[in-house]
C-alpha atoms as a PDB file:
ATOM      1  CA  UNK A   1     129.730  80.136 106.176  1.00  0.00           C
ATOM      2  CA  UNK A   2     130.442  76.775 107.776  1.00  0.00           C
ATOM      3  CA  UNK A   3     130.812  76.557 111.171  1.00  0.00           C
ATOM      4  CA  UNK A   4     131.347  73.840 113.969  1.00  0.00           C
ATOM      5  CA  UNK A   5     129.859  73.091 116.960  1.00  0.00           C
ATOM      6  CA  UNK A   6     132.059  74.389 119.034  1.00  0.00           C
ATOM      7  CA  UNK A   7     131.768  78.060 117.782  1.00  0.00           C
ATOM      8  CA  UNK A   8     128.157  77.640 118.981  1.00  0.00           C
ATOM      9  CA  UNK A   9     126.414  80.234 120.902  1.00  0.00           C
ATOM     10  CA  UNK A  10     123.046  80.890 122.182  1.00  0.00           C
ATOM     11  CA  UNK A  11     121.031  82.974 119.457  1.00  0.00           C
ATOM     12  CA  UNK A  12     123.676  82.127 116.585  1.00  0.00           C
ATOM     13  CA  UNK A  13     121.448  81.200 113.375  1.00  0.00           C
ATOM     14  CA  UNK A  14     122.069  78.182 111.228  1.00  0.00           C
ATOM     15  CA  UNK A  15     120.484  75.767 108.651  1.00  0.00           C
ATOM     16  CA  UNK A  16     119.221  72.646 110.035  1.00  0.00           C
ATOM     17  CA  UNK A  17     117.334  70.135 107.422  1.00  0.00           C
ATOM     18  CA  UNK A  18     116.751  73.058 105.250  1.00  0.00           C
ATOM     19  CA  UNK A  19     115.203  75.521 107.760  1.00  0.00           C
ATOM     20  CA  UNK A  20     116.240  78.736 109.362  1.00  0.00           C
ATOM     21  CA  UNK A  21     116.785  78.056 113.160  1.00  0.00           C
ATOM     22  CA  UNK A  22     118.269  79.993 116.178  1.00  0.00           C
ATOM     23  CA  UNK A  23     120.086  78.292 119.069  1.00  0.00           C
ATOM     24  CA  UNK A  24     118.123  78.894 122.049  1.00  0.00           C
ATOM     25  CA  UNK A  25     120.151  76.391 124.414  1.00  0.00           C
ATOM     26  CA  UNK A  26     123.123  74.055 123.729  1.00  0.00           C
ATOM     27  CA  UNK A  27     125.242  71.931 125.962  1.00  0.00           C
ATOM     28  CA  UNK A  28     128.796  70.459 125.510  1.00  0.00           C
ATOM     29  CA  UNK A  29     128.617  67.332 126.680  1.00  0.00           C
ATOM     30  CA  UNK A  30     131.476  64.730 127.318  1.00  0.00           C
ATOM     31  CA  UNK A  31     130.691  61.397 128.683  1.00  0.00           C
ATOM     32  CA  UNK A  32     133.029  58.909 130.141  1.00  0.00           C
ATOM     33  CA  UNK A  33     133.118  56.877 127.022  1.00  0.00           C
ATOM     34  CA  UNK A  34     132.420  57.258 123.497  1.00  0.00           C
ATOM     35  CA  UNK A  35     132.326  60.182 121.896  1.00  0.00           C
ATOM     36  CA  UNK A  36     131.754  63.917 122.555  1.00  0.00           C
ATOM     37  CA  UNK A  37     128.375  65.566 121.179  1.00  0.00           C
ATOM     38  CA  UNK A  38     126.379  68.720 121.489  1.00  0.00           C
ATOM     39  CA  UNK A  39     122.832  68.701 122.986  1.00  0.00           C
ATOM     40  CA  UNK A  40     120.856  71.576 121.164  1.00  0.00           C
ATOM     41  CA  UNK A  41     117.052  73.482 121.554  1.00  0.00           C
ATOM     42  CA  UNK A  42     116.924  75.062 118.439  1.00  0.00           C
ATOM     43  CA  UNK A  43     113.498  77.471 117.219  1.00  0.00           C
ATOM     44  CA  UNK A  44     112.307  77.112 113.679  1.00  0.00           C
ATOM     45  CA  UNK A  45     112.567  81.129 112.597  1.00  0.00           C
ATOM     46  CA  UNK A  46     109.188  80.292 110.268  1.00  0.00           C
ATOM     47  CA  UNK A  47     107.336  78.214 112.822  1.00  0.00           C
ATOM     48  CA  UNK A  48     108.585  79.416 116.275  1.00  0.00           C
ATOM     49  CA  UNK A  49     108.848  75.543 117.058  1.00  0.00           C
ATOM     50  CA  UNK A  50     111.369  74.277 119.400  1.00  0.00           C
ATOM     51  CA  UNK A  51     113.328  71.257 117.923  1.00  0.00           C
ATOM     52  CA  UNK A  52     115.858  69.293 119.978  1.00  0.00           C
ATOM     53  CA  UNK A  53     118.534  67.859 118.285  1.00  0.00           C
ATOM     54  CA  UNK A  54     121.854  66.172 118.949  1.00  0.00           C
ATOM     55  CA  UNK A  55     125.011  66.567 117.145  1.00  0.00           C
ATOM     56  CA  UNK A  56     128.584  64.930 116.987  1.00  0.00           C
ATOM     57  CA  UNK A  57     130.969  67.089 118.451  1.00  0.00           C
ATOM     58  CA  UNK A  58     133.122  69.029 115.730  1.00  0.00           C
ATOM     59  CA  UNK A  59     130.306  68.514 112.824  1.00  0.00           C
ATOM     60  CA  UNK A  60     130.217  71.628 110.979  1.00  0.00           C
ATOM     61  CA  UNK A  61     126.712  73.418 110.119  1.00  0.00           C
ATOM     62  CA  UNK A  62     125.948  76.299 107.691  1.00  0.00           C
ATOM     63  CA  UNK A  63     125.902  79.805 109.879  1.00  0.00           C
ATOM     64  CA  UNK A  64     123.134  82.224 108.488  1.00  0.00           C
ATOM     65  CA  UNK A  65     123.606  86.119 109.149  1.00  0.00           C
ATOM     66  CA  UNK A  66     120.487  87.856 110.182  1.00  0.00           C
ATOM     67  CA  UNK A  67     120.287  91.646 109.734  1.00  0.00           C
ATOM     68  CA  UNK A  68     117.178  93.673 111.614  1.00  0.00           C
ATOM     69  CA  UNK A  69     116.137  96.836 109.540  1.00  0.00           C
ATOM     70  CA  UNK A  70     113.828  99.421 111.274  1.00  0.00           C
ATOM     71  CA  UNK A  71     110.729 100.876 109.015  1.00  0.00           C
ATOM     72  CA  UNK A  72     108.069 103.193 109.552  1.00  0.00           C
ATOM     73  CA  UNK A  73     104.991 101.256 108.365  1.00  0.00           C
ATOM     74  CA  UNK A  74     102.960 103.764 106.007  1.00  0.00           C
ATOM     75  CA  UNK A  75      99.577 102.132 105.307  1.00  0.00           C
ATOM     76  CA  UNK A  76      97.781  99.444 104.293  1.00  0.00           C
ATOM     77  CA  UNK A  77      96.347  99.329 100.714  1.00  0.00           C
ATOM     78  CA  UNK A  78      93.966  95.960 100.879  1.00  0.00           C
ATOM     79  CA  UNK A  79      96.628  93.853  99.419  1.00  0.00           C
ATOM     80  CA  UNK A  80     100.024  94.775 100.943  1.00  0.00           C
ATOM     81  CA  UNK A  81     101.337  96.359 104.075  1.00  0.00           C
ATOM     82  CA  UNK A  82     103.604  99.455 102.945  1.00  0.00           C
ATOM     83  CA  UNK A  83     106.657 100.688 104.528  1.00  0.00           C
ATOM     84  CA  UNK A  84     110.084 103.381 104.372  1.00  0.00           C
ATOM     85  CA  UNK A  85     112.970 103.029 105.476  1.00  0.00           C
ATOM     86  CA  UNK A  86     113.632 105.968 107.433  1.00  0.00           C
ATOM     87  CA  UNK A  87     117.231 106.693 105.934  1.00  0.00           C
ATOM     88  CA  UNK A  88     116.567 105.793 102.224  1.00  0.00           C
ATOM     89  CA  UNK A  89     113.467 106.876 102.542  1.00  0.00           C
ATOM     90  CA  UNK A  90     112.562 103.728 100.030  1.00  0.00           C
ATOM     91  CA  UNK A  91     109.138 102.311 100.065  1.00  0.00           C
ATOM     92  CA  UNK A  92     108.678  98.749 100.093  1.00  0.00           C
ATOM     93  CA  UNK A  93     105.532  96.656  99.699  1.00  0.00           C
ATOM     94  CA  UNK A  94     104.628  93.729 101.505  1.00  0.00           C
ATOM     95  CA  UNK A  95     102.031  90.681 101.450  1.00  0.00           C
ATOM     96  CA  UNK A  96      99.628  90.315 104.212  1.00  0.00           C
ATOM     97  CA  UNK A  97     100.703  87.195 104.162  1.00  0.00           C
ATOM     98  CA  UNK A  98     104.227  87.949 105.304  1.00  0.00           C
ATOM     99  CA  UNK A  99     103.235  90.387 107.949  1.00  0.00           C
ATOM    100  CA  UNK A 100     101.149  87.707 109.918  1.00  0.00           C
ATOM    101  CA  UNK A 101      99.954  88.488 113.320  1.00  0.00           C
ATOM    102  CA  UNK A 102     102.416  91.660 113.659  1.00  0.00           C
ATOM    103  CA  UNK A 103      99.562  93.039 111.470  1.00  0.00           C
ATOM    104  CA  UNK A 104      96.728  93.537 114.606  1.00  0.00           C
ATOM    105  CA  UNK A 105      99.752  95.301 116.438  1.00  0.00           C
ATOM    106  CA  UNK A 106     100.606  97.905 113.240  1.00  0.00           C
ATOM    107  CA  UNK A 107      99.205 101.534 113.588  1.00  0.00           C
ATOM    108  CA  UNK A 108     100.190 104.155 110.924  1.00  0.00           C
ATOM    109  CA  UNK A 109     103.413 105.663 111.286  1.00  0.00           C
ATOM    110  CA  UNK A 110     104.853 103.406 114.244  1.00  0.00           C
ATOM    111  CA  UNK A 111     108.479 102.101 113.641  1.00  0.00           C
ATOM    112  CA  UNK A 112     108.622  97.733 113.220  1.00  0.00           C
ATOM    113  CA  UNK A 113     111.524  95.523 112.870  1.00  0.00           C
ATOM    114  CA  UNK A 114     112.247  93.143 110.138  1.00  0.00           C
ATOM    115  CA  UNK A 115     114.452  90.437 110.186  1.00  0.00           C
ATOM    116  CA  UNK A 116     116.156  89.342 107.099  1.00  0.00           C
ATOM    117  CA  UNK A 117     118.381  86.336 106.511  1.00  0.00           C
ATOM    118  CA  UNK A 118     120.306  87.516 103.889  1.00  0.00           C
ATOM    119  CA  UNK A 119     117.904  89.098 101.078  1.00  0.00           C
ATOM    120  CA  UNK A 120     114.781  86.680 102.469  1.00  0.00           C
ATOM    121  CA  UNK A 121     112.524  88.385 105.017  1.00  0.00           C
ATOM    122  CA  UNK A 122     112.209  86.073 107.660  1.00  0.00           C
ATOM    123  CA  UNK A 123     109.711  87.781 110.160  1.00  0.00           C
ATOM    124  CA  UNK A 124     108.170  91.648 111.150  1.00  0.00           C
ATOM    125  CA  UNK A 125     107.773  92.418 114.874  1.00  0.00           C
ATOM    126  CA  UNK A 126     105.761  95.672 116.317  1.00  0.00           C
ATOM    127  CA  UNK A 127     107.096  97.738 119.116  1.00  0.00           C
ATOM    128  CA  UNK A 128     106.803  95.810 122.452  1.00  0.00           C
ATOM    129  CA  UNK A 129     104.482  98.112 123.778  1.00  0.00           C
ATOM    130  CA  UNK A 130     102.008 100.105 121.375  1.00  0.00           C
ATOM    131  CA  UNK A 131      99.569 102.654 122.429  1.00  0.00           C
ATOM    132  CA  UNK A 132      96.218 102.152 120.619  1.00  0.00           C
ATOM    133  CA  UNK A 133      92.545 103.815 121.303  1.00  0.00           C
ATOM    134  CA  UNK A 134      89.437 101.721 122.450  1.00  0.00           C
ATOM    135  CA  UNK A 135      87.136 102.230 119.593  1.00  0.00           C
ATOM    136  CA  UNK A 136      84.480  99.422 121.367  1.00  0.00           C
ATOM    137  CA  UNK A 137      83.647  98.136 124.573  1.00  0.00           C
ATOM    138  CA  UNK A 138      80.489  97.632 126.672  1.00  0.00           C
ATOM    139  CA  UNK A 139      80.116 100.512 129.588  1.00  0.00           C
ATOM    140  CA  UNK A 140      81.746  99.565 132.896  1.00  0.00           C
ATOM    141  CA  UNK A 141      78.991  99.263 135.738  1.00  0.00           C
ATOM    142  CA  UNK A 142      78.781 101.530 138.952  1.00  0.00           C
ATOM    143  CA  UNK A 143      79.797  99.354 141.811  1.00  0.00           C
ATOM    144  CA  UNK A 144      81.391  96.550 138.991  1.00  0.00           C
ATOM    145  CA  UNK A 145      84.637  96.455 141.278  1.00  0.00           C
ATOM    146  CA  UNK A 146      85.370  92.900 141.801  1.00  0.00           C
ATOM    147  CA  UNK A 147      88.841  92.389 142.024  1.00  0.00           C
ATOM    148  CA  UNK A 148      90.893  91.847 138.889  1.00  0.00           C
ATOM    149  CA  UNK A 149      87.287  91.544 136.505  1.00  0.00           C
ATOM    150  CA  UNK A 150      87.901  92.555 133.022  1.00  0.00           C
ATOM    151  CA  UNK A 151      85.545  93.291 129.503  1.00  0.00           C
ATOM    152  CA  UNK A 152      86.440  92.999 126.077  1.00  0.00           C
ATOM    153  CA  UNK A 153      87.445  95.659 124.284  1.00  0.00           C
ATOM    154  CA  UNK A 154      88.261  96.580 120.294  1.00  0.00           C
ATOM    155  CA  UNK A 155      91.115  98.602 119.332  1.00  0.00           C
ATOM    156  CA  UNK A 156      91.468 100.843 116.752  1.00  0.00           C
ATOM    157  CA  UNK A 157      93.449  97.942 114.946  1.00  0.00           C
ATOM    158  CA  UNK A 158      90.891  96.083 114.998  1.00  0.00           C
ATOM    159  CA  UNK A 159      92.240  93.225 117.618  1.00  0.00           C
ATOM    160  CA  UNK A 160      90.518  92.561 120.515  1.00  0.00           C
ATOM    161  CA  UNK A 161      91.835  92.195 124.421  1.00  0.00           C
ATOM    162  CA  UNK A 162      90.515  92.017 127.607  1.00  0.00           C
ATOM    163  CA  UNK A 163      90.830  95.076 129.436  1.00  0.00           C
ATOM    164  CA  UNK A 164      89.964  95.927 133.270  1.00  0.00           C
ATOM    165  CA  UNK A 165      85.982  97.651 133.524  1.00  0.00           C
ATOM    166  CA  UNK A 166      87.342 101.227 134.143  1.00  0.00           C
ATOM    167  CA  UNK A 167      87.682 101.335 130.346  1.00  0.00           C
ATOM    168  CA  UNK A 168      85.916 103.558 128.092  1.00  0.00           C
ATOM    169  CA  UNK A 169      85.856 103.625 124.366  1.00  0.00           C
ATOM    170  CA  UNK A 170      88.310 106.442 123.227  1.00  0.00           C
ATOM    171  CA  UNK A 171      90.758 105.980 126.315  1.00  0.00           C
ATOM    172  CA  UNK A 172      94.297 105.216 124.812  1.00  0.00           C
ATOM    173  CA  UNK A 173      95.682 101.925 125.888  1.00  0.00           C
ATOM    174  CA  UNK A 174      99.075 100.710 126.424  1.00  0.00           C
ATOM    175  CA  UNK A 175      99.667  96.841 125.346  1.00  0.00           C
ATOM    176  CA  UNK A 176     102.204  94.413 125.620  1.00  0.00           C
ATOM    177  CA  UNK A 177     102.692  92.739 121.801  1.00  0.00           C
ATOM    178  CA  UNK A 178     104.010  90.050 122.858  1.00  0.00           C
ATOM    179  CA  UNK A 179     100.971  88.542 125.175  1.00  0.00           C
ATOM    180  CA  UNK A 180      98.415  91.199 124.213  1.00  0.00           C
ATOM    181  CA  UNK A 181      97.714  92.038 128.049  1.00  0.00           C
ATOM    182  CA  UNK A 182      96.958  95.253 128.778  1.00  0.00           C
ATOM    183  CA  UNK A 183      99.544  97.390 130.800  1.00  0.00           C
ATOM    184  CA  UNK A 184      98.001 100.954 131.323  1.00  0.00           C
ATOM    185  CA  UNK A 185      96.016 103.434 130.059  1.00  0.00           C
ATOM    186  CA  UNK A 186      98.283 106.579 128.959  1.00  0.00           C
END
């Protein structure tokens, strides 16, 4: 569906030189002479780049409907990353590939989003706050109690973060997907 740049809005996606990109910031802008134009940040959906871009005012630009679906994600076989829709309860494969870094955040049986763009999967994206056990980390040291000091520690996913000394292996951790800082443990 062709829109213009006045129906713009922050979030909106359209096609821009053949990619997928959501407005993250646009400005009307109308200057004392010449022409009106719109001053745009736009994110690549693919890359997560931010593009800037300027475009005549009233230019029309293709608008692309995204759709999130929410699936329990099943297992991993070696090749593919399974999941079901919870409603359906239809099974779905997908490539390791596809699933990216989401895939260090992905325990059995948590719930994920997936955002298509019509029938193309465009990205997956874990809860923002998973719980996931220590399964390595060096002992924390009696009297170790500088302020703020942390240790590295593997979770059960097999993605490593730095976690404060108090941690043990087999403590359950809450973390932040989105940075991959620790928050607390549960």
């Amino acid at each position: 569906m062709a829109i213009s740049t006045a129906d713009f809005k922050n979030g909106m996606c359209i096609e821009f030189n053949g990619k997928l990109c959501t407005i993250v910031e646009f400005q009307h802008v109308k200057p004392g002479k010449g022409s009106a134009f719109v001053r745009t940040k736009l994110r690549d959906i693919k890359t997560g780049r931010i593009i800037d871009n300027t475009f005549n005012a009233g230019v029309k630009v293709e608008s692309v409907r995204l759709e999130t679906k929410k699936l329990q994600y099943l297992y991993n076989d070696g090749a593919d990353f399974n999941f079901m829709d919870n409603d359906t309860f239809e099974q779905m494969a997908i490539s390791t590939e596809t699933v990216g870094d989401a895939a260090k955040w992905l325990k059995e049986n948590d719930e994920a989003s997936l955002l298509y763009a019509g029938d193309e999967l465009i990205s997956i994206e874990p809860q923002m706050f998973v719980e996931l056990e220590v399964t390595h980390t060096e002992p924390g040291f009696k009297g170790d109690t500088a302020t703020n000091t942390t240790k590295p520690a593997t979770l059960e996913t097999g993605v490593e973060v730095q976690v404060p000394t108090f941690v043990e292996i087999g403590d359950v951790l809450q973390i932040d997907t989105r940075d991959g800082r620790f928050i607390k443990r549960v």
